[in-house]
Structures are given as structure tokens and as C-alpha cells.
Protein backbone atom coordinates (compact mmCIF):
# COMPACT_ATOMS: atom_id res chain seq x y z
CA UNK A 1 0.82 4.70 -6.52
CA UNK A 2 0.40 6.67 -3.67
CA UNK A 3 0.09 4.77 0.14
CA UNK A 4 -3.58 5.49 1.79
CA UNK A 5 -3.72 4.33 5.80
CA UNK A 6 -6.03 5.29 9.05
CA UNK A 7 -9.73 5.20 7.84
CA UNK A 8 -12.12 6.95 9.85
CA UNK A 9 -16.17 6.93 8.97
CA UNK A 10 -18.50 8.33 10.59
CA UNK A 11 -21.57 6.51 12.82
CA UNK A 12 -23.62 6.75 9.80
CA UNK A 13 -21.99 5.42 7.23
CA UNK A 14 -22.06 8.36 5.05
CA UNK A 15 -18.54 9.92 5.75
CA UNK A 16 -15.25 8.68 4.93
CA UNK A 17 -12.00 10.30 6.23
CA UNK A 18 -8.46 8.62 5.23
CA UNK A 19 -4.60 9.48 5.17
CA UNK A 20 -2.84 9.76 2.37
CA UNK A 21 1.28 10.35 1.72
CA UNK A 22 1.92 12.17 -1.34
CA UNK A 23 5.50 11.76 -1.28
CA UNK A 24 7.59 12.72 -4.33
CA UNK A 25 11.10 12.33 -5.63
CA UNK A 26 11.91 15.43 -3.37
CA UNK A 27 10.26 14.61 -0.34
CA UNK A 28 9.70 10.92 1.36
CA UNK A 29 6.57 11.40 3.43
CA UNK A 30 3.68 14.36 3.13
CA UNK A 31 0.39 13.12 4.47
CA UNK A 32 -2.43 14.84 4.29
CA UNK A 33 -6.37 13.81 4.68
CA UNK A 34 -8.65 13.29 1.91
CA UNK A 35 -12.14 13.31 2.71
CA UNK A 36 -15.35 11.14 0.72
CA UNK A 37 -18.98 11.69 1.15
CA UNK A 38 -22.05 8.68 0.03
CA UNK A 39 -24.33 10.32 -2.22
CA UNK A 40 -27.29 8.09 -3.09
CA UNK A 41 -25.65 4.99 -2.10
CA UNK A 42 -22.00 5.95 -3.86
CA UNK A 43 -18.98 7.05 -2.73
CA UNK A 44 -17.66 10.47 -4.64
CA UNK A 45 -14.32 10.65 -5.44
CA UNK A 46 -12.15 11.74 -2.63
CA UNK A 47 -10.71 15.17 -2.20
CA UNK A 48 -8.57 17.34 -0.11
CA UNK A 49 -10.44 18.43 3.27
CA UNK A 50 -10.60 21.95 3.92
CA UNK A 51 -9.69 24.36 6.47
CA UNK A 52 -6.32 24.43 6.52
CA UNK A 53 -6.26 21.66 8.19
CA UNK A 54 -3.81 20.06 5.50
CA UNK A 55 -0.03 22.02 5.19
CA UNK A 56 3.03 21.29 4.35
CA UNK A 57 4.07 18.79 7.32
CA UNK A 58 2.70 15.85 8.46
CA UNK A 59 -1.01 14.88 9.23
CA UNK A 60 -2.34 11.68 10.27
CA UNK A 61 -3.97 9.04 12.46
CA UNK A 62 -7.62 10.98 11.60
CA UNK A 63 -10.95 10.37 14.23
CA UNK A 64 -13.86 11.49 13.59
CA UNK A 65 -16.69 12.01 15.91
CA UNK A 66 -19.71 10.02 15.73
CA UNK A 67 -21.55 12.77 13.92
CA UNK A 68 -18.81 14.17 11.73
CA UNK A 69 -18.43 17.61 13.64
CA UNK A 70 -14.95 16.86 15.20
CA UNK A 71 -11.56 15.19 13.90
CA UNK A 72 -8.99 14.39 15.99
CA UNK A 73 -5.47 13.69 14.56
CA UNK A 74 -1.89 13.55 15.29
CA UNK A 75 0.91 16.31 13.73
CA UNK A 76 4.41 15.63 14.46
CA UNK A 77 6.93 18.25 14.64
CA UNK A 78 8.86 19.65 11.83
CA UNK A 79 12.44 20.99 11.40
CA UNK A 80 11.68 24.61 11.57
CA UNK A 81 9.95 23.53 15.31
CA UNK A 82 6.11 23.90 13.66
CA UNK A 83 3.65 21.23 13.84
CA UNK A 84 2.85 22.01 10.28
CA UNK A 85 1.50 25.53 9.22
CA UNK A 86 1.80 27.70 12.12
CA UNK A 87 0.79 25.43 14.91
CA UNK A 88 2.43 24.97 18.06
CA UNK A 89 2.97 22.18 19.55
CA UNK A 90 4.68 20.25 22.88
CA UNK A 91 7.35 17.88 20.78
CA UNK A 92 7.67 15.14 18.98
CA UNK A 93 3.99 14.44 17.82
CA UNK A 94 0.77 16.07 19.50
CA UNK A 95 -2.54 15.42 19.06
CA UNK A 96 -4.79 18.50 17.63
CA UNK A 97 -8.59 18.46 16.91
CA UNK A 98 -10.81 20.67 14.49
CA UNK A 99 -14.59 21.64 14.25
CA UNK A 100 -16.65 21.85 11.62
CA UNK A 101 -18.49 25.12 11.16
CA UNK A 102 -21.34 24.71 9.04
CA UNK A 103 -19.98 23.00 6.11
CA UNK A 104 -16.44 23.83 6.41
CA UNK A 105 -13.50 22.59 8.99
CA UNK A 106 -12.54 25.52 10.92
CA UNK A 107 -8.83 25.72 12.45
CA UNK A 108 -7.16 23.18 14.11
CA UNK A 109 -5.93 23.08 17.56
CA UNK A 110 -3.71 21.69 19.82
CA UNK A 111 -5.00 19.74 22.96
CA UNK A 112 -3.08 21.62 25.19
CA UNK A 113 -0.30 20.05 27.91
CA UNK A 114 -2.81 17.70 29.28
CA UNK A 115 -3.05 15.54 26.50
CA UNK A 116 0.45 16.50 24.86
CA UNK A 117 4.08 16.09 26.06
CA UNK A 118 7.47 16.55 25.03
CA UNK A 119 7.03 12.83 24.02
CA UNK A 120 5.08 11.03 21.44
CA UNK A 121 1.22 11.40 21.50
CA UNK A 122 -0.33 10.00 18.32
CA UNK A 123 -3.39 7.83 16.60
CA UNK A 124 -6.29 9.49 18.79
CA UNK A 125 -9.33 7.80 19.07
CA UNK A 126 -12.39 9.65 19.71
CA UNK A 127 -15.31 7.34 21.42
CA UNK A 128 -18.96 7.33 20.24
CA UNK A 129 -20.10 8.62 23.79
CA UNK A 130 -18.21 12.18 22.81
CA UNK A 131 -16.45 11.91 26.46
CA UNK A 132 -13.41 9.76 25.70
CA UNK A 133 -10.68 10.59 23.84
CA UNK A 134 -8.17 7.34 23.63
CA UNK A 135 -4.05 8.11 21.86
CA UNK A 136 -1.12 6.20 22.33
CA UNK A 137 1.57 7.97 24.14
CA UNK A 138 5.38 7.64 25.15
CA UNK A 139 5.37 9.87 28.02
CA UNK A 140 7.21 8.62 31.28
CA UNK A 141 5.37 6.31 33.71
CA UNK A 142 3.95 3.72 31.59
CA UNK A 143 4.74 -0.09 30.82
CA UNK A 144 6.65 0.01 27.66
CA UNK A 145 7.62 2.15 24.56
CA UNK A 146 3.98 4.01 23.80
CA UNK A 147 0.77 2.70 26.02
CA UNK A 148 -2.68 3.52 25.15
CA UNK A 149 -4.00 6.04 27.37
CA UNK A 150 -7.98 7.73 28.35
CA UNK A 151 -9.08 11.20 29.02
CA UNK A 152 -12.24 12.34 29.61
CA UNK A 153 -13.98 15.28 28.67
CA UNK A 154 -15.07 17.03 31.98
CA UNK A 155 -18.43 18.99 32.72
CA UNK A 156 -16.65 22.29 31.93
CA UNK A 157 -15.54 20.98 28.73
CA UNK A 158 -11.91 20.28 29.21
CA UNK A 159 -9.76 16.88 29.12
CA UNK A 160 -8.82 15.32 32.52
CA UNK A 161 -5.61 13.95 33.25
CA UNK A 162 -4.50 10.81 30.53
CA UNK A 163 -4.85 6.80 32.35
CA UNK A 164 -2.75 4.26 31.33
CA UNK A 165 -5.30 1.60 30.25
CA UNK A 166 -3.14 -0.49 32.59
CA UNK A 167 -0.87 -4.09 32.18
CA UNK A 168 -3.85 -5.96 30.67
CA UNK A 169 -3.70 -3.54 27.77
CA UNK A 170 -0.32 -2.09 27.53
CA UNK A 171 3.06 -4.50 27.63
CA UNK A 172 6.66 -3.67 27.26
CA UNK A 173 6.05 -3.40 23.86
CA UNK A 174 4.84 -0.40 21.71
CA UNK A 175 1.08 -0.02 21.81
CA UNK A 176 -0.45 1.58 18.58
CA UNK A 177 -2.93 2.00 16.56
């Protein structure tokens, strides 16, 4: 049986984004995101989301908007120096987001070097409001191994600079999920 992690729905009940890792004898971990939709009251069965979203490496952590337009989610870097695919990336794991195009997931991106480091940045969670974007992060200046961290979405449409959520969130521990 295959491991299935990091549910995401949407506000309305009627989309249901998860994580799978379809790991094999050859290779140990291969997430990818599997994707559900409620027709009259019942959940279909699940399949591979489009767009290209899903490669080779790594995907996980999923957040969907509120409406179901944009996901959020965390690649990690793979030998070769891709983030899965051909996507670029800062190191370790960044956070990347794709929007859906009609009925279809377009390309996904990377949030750029406001949001992503040469540390870890992982397990994104987008807010209702569509102006908050909270991920765990490992970069230097926080209170322990990752932190949770905000950004907001500005009036030009870009993400401000990350806050630590502060000591009555974050410890010297590792803050996740």
C-alpha cells in the first residue's frame, strides 16, 4: 500500500487535493498529487493532476486556495540540481505555486528569492483572505531549526518580505506542518 499525507480541500467542500509517494523497489520516495472532485454528493476516484505539475522528483505539502484556482506546494531539490522537471529553484526545498487556466493547471512556478532561500522552505499554507501565504522555513535569523513564517501579497501583486510568527509560535524546536 502506498503512503497518502497533506490533504488540502477547498472552501467548498467539493475539491480534494492529497500527496501521495509511489515509491517502488527502485526508488524510496516519488510523491506526486492526486486530485478528487464531489459529484452529486460522492467523491470520484482520485487521479493524477495535470499540468505538469507532477515529474519525476518530489512534490508535496499541497494548498489550495479558497476557490481552487491556486496550489501552493513545496519541491525539494534533486541530484541533477532541478526541482523536478525543469524548474529552478534556490536549494534545498522551495516553495512553487500554479494556476488553473480554465479547467487545466497551467505551469508551476517558483516564488522567487523572497519567499525561497538556499535553506529549507516547505508545507505552504495559503490563507482564505488570498493575502497570506504561511511555510515553514530554516533560513538564518529565527528561533530554532524551521519557524513558521508570513508574507503578504502586496497591492502590486508580489510577496513582501517573510515574518517570523515570533517566540509564542516558533521554539528551538522544528516548526512544521
Amino acid at each position: 500500500s502506498l503512503d497518502e499525507y497533506y490533504p488540502a480541500v477547498t472552501a467548498d467542500g467539493e475539491t480534494f487535493l492529497f500527496t501521495r509517494n509511489n515509491r517502488t523497489e527502485a526508488v524510496a520516495t516519488q510523491e506526486d498529487f492526486l486530485i478528487s472532485k464531489k459529484v452529486n454528493n460522492v467523491w470520484q476516484k482520485a487521479t493524477l493532476i495535470g499540468g505538469g505539475i507532477n515529474t519525476d522528483g518530489n512534490e508535496g505539502a499541497p494548498s489550495l486556495s479558497a476557490d481552487g484556482q491556486i496550489l501552493f506546494f513545496a519541491a525539494c531539490q534533486e541530484i541533477d540540481g532541478s526541482f523536478g522537471g525543469n524548474r529552478k529553484g534556490y536549494g534545498s526545498c522551495d516553495i512553487f505555486y500554479a494556476q488553473k487556466i480554465g479547467n487545466n493547471w497551467g505551469k508551476a512556478y517558483n516564488l522567487g528569492p523572497n519567499i525561497n532561500t538556499k535553506y529549507f522552505e516547505s508545507q505552504p499554507s495559503f490563507a482564505a483572505d488570498g493575502k497570506h501565504l504561511y511555510f515553514v522555513s530554516g533560513r538564518l535569523g529565527g528561533f530554532g531549526g524551521t519557524d513558521i513564517y508570513v508574507s503578504t501579497l502586496n497591492a502590486e501583486g508580489f510577496w513582501g518580505t517573510p515574518q517570523n510568527l515570533g517566540p509564542k509560535i516558533n521554539t528551538p524546536g522544528r516548526e512544521e506542518s
